[in-house]
N, C-alpha and C. Protein backbone atom coordinates (compact mmCIF):
# COMPACT_ATOMS: atom_id res chain seq x y z
N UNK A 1 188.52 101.30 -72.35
CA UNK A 1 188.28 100.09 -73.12
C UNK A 1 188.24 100.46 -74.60
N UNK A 2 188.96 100.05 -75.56
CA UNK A 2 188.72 100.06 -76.96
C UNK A 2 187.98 99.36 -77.28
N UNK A 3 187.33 99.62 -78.68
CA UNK A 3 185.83 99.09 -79.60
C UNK A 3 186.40 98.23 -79.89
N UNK A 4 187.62 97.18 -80.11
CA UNK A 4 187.87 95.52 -79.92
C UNK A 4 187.91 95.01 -78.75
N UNK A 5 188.02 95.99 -77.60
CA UNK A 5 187.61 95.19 -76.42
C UNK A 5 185.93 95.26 -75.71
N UNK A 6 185.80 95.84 -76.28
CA UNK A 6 183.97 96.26 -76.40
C UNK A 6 183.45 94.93 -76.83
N UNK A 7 183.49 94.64 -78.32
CA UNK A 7 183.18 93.41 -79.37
C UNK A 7 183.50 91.93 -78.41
N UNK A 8 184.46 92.38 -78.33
CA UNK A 8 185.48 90.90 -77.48
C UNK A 8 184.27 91.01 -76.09
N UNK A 9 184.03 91.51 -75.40
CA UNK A 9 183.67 91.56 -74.39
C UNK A 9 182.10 91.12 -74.75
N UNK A 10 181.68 91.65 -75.55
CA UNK A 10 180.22 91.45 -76.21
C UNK A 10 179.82 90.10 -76.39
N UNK A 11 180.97 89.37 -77.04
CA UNK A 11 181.03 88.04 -77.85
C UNK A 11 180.89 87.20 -76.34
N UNK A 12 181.63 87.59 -75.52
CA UNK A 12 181.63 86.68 -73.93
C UNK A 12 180.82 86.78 -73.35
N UNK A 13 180.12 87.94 -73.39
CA UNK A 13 178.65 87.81 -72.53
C UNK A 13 177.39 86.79 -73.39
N UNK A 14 177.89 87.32 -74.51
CA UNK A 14 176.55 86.62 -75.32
C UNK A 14 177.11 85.13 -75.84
N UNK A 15 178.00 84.70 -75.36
CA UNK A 15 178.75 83.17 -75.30
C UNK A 15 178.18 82.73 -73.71
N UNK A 16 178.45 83.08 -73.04
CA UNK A 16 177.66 83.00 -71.56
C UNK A 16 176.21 83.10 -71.32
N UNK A 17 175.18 83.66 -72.19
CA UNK A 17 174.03 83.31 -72.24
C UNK A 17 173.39 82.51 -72.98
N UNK A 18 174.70 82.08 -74.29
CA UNK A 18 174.20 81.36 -74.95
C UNK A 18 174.23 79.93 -74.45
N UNK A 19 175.42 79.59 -73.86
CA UNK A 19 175.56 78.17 -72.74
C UNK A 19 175.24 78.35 -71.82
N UNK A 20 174.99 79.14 -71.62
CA UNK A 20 174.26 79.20 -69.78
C UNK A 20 175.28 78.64 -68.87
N UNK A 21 176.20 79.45 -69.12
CA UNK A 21 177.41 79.04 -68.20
C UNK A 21 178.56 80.12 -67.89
N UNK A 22 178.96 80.57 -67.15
CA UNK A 22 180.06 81.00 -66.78
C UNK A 22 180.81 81.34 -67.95
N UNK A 23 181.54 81.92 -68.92
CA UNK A 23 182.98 81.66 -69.73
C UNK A 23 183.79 81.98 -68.71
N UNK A 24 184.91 81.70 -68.31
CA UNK A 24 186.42 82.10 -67.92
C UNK A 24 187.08 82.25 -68.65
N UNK A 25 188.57 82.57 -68.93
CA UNK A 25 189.40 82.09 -69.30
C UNK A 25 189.24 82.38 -71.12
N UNK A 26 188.01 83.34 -71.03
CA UNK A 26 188.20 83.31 -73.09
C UNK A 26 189.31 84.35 -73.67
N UNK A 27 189.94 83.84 -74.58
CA UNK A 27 191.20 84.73 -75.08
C UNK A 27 190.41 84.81 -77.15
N UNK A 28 190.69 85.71 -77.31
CA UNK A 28 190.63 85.90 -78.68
C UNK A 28 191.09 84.48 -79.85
N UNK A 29 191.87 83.93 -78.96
CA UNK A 29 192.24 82.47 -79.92
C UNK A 29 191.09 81.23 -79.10
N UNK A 30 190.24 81.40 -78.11
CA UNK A 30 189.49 80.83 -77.73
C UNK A 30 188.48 80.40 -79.19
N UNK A 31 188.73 79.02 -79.28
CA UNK A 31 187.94 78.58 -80.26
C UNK A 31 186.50 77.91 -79.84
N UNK A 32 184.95 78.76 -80.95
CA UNK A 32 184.18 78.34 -80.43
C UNK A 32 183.59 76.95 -80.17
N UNK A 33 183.74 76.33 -81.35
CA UNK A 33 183.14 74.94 -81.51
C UNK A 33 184.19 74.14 -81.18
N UNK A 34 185.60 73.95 -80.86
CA UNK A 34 186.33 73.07 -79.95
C UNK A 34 186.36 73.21 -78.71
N UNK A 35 186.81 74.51 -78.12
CA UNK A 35 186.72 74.53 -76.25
C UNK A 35 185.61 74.99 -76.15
N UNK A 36 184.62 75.98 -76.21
CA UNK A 36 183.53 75.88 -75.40
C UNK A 36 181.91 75.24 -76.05
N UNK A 37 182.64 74.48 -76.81
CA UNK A 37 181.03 73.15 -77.51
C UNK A 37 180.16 73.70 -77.47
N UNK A 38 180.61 75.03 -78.68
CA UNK A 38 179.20 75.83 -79.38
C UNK A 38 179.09 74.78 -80.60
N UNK A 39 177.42 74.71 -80.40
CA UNK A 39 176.84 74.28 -81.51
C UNK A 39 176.35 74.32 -82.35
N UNK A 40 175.41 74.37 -83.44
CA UNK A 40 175.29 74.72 -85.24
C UNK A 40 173.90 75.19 -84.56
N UNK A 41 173.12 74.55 -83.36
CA UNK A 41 171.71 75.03 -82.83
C UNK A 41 171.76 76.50 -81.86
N UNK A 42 173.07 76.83 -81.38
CA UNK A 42 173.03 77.88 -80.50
C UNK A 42 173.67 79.03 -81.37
N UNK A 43 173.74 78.44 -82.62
CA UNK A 43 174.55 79.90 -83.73
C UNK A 43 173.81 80.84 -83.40
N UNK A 44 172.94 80.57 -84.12
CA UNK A 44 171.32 81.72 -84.50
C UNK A 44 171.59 83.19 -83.19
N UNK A 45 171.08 81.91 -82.18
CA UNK A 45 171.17 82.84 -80.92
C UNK A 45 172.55 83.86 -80.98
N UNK A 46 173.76 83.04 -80.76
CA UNK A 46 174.68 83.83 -80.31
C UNK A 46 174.95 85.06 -81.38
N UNK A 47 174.43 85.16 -82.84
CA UNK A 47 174.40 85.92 -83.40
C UNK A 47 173.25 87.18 -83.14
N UNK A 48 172.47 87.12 -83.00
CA UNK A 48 171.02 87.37 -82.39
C UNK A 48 171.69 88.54 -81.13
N UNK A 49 171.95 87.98 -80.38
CA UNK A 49 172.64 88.50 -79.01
C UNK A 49 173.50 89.42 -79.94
N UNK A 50 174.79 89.08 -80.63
CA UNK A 50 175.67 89.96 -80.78
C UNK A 50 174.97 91.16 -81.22
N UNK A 51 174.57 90.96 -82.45
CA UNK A 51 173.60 92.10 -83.07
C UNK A 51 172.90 92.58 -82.53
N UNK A 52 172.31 92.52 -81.10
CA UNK A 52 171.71 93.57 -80.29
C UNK A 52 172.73 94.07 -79.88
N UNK A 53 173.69 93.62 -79.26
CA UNK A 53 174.69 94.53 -78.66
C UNK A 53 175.29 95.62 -78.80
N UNK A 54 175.73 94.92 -80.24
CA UNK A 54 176.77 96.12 -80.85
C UNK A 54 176.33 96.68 -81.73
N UNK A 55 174.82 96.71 -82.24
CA UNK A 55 174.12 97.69 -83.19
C UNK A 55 174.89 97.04 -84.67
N UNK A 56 174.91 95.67 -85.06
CA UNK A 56 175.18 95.42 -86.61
C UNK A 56 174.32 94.49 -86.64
N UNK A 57 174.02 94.38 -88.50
CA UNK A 57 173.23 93.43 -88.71
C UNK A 57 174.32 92.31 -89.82
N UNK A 58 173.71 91.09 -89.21
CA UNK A 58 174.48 89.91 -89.85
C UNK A 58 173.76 89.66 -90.81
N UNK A 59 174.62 89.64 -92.08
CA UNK A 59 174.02 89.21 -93.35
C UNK A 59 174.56 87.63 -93.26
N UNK A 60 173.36 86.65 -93.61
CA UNK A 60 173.69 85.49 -93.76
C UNK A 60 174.80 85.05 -95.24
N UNK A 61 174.61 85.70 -96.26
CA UNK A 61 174.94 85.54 -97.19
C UNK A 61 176.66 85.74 -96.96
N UNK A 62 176.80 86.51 -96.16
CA UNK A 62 178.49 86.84 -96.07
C UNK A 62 178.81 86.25 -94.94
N UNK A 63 178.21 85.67 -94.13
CA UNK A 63 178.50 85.00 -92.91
C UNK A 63 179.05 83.27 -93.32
N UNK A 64 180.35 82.86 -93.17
CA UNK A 64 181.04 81.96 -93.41
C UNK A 64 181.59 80.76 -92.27
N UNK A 65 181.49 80.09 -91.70
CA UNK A 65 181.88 79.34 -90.85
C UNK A 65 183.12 79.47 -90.40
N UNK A 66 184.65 80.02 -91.25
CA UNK A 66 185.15 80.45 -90.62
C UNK A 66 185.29 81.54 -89.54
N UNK A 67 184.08 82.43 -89.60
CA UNK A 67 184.25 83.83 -89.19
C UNK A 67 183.80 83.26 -87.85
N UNK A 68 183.46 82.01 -87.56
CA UNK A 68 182.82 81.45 -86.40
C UNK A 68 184.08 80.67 -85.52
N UNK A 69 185.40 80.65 -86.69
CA UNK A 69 186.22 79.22 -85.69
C UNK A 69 186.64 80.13 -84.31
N UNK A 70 186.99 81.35 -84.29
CA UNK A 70 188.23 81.37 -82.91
C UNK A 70 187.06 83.09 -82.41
N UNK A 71 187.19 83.20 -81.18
CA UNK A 71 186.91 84.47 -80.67
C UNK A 71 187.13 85.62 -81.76
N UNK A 72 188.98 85.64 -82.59
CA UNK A 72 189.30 86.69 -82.83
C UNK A 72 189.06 86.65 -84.69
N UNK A 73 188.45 85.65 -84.73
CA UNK A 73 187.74 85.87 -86.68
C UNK A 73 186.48 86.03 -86.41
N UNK A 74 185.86 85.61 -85.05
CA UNK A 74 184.21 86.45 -84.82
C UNK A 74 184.59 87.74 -84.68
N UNK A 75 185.06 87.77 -83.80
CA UNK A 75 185.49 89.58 -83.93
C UNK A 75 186.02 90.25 -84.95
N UNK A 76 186.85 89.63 -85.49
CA UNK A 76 187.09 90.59 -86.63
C UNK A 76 185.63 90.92 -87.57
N UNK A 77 184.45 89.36 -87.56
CA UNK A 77 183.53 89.83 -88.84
C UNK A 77 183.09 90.83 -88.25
N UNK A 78 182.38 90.69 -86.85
CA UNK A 78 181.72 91.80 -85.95
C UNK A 78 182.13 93.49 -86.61
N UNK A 79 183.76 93.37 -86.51
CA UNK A 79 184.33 95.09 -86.71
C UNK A 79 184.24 95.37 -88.09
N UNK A 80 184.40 93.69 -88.87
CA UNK A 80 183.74 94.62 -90.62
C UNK A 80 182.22 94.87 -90.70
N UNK A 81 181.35 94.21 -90.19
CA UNK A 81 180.00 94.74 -89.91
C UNK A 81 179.73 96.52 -89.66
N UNK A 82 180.27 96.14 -88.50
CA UNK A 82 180.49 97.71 -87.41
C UNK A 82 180.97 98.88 -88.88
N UNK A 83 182.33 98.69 -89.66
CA UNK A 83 182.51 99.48 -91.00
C UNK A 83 181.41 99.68 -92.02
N UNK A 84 181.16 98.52 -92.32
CA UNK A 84 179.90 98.31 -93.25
C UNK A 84 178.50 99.48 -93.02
N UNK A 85 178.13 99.02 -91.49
CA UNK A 85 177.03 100.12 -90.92
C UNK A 85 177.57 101.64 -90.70
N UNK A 86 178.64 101.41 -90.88
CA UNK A 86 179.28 103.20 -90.86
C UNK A 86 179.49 103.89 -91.80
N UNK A 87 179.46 102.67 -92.91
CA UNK A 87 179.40 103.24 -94.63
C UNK A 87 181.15 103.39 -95.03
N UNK A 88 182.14 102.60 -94.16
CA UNK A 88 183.22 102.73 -94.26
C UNK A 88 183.19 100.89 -94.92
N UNK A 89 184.14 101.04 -96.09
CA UNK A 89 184.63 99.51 -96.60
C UNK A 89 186.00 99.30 -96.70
């Protein structure tokens, strides 16, 4: 498994506890707030979750609503985090 399928995989579990539901079917263009009706109240969490996972911390200040539209712009902020905490920019 590669460290984007790590992240990717991360984002689905902690999308699945955050709805309390099953995901199937999530692809990297899986968008959060159109197909699986994430909401502005379950952000917090699903960020919360990620950042235990994968050992980064989310700065609110750089955190943008796009980085939220599709699986694969959460993941990407996730892997600049992941750089950031490695001291790589």
């Amino acid at each position: 498994m590669t460290a984007r399928d790590e992240v990717v995989s991360a984002i689905g579990d902690a999308l699945g506890d955050v709805l309390e539901r099953e995901i199937t079917g999530l692809t990297e263009d899986t968008r959060l707030f159109d197909d699986l009706r994430l909401d502005s109240s379950k952000v917090l969490e699903l960020l919360m979750l990620v950042e235990m996972a994968v050992g980064i911390t989310v700065d609110p200040d750089d955190l943008d609503i796009d980085h939220l539209r599709t699986v694969r712009s959460f993941a990407d902020y996730v892997e600049s985090r992941q750089a950031i905490g490695e001291g790589v920019s």
